[in-house]
PDB file of N, CA and C in Angstrom:
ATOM      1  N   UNK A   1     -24.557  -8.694  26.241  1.00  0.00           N
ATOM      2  CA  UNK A   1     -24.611  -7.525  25.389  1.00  0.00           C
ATOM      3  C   UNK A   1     -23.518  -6.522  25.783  1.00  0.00           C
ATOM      4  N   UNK A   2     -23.128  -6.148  27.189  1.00  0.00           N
ATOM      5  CA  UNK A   2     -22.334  -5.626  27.607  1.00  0.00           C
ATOM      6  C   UNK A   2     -20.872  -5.861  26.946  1.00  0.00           C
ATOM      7  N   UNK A   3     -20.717  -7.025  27.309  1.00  0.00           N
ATOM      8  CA  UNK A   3     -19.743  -7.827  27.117  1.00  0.00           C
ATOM      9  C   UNK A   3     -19.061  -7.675  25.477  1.00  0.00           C
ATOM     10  N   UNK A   4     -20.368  -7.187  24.361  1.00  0.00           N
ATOM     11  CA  UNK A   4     -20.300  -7.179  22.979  1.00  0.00           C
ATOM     12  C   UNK A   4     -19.770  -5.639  22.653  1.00  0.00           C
ATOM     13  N   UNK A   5     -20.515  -4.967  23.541  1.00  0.00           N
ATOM     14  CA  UNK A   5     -20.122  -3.701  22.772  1.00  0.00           C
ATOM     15  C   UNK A   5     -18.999  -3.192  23.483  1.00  0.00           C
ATOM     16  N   UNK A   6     -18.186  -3.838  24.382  1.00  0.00           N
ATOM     17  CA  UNK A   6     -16.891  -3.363  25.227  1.00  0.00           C
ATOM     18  C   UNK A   6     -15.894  -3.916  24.039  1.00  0.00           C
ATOM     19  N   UNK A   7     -16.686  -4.977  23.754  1.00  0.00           N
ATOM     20  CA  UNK A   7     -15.259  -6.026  22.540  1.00  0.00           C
ATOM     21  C   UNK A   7     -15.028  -4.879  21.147  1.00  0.00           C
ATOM     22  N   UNK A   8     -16.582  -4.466  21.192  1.00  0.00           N
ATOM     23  CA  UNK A   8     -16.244  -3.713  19.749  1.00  0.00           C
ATOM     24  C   UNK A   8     -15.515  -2.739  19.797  1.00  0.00           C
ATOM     25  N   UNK A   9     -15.787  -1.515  20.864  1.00  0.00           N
ATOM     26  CA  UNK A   9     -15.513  -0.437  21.372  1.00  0.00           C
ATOM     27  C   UNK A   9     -13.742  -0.517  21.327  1.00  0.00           C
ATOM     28  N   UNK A  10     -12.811  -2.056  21.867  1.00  0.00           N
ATOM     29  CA  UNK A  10     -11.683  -1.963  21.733  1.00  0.00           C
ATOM     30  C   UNK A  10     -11.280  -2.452  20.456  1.00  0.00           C
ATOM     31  N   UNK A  11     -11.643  -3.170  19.765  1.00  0.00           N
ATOM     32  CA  UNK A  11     -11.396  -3.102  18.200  1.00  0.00           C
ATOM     33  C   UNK A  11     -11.496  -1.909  17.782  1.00  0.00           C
ATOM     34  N   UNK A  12     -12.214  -0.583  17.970  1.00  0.00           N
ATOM     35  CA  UNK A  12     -12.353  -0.101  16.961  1.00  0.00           C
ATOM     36  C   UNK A  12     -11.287   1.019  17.629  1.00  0.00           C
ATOM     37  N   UNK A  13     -10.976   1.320  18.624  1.00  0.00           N
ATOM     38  CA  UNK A  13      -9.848   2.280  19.478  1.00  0.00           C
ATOM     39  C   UNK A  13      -8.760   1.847  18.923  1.00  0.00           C
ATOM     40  N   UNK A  14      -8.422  -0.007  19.046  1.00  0.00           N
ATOM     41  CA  UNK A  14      -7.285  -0.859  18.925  1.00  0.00           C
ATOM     42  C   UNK A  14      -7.041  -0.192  17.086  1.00  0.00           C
ATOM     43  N   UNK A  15      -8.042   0.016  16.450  1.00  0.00           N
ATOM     44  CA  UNK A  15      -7.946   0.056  14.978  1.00  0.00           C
ATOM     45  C   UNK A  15      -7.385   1.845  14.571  1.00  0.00           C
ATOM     46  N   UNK A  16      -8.061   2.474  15.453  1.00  0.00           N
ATOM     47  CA  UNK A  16      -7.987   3.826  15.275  1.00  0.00           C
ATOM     48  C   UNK A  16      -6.183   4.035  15.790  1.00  0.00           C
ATOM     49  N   UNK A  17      -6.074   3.344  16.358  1.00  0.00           N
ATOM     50  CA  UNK A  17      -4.267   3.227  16.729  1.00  0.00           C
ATOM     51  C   UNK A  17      -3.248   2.863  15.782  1.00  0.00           C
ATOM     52  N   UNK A  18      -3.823   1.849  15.682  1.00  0.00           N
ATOM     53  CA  UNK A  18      -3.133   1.166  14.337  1.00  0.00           C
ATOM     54  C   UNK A  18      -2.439   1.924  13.193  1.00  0.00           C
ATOM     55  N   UNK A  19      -4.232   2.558  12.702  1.00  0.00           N
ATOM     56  CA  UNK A  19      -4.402   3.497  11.710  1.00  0.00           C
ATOM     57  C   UNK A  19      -3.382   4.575  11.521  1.00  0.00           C
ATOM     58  N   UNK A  20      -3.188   5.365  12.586  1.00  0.00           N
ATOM     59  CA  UNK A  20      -2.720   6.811  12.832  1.00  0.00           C
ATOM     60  C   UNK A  20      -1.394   6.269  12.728  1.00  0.00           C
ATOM     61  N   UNK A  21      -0.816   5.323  13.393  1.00  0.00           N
ATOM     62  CA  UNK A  21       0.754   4.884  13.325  1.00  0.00           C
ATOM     63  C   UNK A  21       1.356   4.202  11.472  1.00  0.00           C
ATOM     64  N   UNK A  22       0.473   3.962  11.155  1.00  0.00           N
ATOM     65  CA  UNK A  22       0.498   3.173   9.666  1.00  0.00           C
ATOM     66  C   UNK A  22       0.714   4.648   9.142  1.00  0.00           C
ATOM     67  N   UNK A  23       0.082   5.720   8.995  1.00  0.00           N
ATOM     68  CA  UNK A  23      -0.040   6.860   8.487  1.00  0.00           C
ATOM     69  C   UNK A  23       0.870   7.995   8.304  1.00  0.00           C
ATOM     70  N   UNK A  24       1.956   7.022   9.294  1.00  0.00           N
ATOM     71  CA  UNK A  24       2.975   8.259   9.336  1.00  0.00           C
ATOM     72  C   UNK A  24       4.004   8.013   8.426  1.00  0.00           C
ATOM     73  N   UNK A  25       4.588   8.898   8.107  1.00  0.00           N
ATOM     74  CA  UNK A  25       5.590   8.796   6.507  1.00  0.00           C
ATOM     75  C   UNK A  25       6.863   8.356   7.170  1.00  0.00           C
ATOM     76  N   UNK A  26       7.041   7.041   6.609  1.00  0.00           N
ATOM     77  CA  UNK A  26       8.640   6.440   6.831  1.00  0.00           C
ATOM     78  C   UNK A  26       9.618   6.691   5.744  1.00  0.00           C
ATOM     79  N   UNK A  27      10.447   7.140   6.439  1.00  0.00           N
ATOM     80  CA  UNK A  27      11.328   7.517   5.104  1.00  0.00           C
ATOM     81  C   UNK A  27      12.557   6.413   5.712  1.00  0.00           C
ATOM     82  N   UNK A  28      13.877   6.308   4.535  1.00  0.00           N
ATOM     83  CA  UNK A  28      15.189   5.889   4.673  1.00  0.00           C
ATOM     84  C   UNK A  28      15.777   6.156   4.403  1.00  0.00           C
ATOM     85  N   UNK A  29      17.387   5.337   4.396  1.00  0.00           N
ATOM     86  CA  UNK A  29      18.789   6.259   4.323  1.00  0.00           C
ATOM     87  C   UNK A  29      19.048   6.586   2.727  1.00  0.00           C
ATOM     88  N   UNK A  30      18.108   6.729   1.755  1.00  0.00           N
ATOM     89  CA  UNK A  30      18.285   7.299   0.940  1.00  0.00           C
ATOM     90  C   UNK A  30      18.072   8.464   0.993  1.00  0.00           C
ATOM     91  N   UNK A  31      16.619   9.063   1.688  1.00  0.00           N
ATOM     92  CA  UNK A  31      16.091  10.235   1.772  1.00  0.00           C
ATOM     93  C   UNK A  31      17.180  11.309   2.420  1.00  0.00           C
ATOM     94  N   UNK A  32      17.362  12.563   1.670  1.00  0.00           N
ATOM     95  CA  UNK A  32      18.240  13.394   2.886  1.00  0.00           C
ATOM     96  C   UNK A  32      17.148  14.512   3.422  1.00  0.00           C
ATOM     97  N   UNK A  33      16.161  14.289   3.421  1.00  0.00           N
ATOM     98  CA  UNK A  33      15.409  14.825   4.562  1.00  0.00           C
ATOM     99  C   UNK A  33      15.568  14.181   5.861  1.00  0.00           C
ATOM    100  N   UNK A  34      15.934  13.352   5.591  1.00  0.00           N
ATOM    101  CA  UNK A  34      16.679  12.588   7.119  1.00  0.00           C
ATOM    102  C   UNK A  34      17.749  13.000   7.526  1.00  0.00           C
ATOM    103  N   UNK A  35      18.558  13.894   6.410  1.00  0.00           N
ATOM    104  CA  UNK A  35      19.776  14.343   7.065  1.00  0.00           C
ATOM    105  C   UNK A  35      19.617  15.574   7.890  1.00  0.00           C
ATOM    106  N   UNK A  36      20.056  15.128   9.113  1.00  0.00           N
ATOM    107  CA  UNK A  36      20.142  15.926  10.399  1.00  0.00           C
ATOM    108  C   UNK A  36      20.614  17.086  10.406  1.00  0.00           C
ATOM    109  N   UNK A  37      22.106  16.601  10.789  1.00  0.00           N
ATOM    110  CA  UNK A  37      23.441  17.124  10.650  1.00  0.00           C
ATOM    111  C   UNK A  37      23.904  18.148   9.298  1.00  0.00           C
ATOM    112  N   UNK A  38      23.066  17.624   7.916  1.00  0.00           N
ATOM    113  CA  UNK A  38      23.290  18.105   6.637  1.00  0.00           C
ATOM    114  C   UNK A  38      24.854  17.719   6.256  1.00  0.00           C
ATOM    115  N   UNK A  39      25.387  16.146   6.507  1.00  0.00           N
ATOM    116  CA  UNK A  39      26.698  16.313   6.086  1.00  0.00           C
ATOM    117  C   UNK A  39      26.796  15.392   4.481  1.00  0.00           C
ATOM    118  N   UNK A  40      25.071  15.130   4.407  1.00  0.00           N
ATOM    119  CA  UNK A  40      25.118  14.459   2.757  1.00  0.00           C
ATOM    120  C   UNK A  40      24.970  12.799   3.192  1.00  0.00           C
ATOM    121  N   UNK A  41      24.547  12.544   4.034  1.00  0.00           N
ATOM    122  CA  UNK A  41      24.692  11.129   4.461  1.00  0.00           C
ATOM    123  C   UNK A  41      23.732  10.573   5.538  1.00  0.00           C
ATOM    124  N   UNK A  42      22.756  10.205   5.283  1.00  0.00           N
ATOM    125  CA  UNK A  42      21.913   9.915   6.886  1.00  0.00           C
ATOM    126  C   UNK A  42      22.506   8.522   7.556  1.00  0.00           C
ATOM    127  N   UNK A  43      22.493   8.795   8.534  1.00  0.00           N
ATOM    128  CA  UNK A  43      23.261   7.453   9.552  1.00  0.00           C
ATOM    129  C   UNK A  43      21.892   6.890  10.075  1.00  0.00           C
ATOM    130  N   UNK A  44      22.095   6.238  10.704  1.00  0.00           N
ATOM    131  CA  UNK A  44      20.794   5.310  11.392  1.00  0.00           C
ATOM    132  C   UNK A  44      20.474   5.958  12.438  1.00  0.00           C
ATOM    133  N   UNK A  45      20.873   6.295  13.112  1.00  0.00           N
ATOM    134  CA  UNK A  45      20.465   7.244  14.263  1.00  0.00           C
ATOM    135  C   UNK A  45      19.584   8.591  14.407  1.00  0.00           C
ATOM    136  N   UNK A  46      20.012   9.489  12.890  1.00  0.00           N
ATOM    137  CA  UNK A  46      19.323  10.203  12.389  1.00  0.00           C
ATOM    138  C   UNK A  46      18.381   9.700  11.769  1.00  0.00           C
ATOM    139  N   UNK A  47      17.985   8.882  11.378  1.00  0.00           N
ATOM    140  CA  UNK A  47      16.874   8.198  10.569  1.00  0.00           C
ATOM    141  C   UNK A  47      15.672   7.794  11.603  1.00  0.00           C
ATOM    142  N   UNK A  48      16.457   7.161  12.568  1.00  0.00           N
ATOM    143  CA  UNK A  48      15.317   6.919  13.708  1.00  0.00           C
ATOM    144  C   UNK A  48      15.078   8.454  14.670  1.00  0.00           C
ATOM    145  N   UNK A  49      15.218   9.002  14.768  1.00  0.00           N
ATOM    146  CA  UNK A  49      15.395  10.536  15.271  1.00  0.00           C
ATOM    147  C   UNK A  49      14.256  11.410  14.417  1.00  0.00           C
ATOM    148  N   UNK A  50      14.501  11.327  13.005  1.00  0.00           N
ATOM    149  CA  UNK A  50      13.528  11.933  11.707  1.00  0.00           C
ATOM    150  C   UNK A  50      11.883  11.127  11.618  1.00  0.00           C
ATOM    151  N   UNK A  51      12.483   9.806  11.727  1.00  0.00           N
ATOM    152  CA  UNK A  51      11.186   8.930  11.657  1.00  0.00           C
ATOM    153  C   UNK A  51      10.276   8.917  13.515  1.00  0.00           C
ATOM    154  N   UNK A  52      10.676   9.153  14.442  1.00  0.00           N
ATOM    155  CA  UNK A  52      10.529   9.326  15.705  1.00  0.00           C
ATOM    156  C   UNK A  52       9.225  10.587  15.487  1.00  0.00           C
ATOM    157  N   UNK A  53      10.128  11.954  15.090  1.00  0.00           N
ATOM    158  CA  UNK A  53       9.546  12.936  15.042  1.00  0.00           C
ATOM    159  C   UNK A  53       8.631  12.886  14.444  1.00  0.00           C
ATOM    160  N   UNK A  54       8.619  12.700  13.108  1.00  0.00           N
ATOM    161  CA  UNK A  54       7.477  12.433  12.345  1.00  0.00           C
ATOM    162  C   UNK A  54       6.049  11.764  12.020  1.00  0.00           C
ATOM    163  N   UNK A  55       5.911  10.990  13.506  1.00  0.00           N
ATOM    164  CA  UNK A  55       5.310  10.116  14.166  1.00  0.00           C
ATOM    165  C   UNK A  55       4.508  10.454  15.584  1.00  0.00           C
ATOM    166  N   UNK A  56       5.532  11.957  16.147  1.00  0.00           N
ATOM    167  CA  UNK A  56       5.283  12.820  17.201  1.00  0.00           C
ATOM    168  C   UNK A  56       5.165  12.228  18.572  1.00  0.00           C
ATOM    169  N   UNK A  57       6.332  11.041  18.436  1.00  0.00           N
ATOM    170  CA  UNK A  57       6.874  10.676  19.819  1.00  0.00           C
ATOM    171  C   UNK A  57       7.718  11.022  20.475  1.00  0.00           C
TER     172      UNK A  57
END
Protein backbone atom coordinates (compact mmCIF):
# COMPACT_ATOMS: atom_id res chain seq x y z
CA UNK A 1 0.00 0.00 0.00
CA UNK A 2 2.88 2.18 0.81
CA UNK A 3 4.52 1.38 -2.10
CA UNK A 4 1.00 2.56 -4.12
CA UNK A 5 0.49 5.77 -2.84
CA UNK A 6 4.39 6.90 -3.16
CA UNK A 7 3.83 5.75 -7.08
CA UNK A 8 0.80 7.96 -7.23
CA UNK A 9 2.05 10.85 -5.22
CA UNK A 10 5.04 10.99 -8.08
CA UNK A 11 2.76 10.81 -11.02
CA UNK A 12 0.81 13.33 -9.90
CA UNK A 13 4.00 15.97 -8.83
CA UNK A 14 5.70 14.34 -12.17
CA UNK A 15 2.21 15.68 -13.88
CA UNK A 16 1.90 18.96 -12.02
CA UNK A 17 5.50 19.66 -13.70
CA UNK A 18 4.75 18.78 -16.85
CA UNK A 19 1.65 20.86 -16.71
CA UNK A 20 3.14 24.27 -15.61
CA UNK A 21 6.05 23.88 -18.33
CA UNK A 22 3.40 22.99 -21.26
CA UNK A 23 1.68 26.29 -20.06
CA UNK A 24 4.10 28.60 -20.81
CA UNK A 25 3.65 30.72 -24.04
CA UNK A 26 6.21 29.81 -26.79
CA UNK A 27 6.56 32.22 -29.12
CA UNK A 28 8.99 32.45 -32.55
CA UNK A 29 11.05 34.32 -34.89
CA UNK A 30 8.07 35.72 -36.28
CA UNK A 31 6.85 37.27 -33.08
CA UNK A 32 8.66 40.73 -32.34
CA UNK A 33 7.85 40.50 -28.86
CA UNK A 34 10.88 38.52 -29.00
CA UNK A 35 12.64 41.36 -30.22
CA UNK A 36 15.14 42.25 -27.63
CA UNK A 37 17.33 44.62 -29.03
CA UNK A 38 14.12 46.24 -31.07
CA UNK A 39 16.20 46.15 -34.36
CA UNK A 40 12.94 44.53 -36.31
CA UNK A 41 14.38 41.05 -36.40
CA UNK A 42 14.51 38.34 -33.62
CA UNK A 43 17.71 36.17 -33.84
CA UNK A 44 17.74 32.88 -32.04
CA UNK A 45 19.39 33.88 -29.15
CA UNK A 46 16.85 36.42 -28.34
CA UNK A 47 14.16 34.00 -28.83
CA UNK A 48 15.64 31.59 -26.40
CA UNK A 49 16.36 34.52 -23.87
CA UNK A 50 12.30 35.72 -24.36
CA UNK A 51 11.13 32.10 -24.22
CA UNK A 52 13.64 31.36 -21.04
CA UNK A 53 12.02 34.30 -19.27
CA UNK A 54 8.73 33.55 -19.91
CA UNK A 55 8.97 30.23 -18.38
CA UNK A 56 10.83 32.01 -15.24
CA UNK A 57 14.11 30.23 -15.51
Amino acid sequence: MKRFLLTIFTVVLSGLAISSTAHAKQVNTSDLAADLNGDGSVSLLELELYNRDQRGN
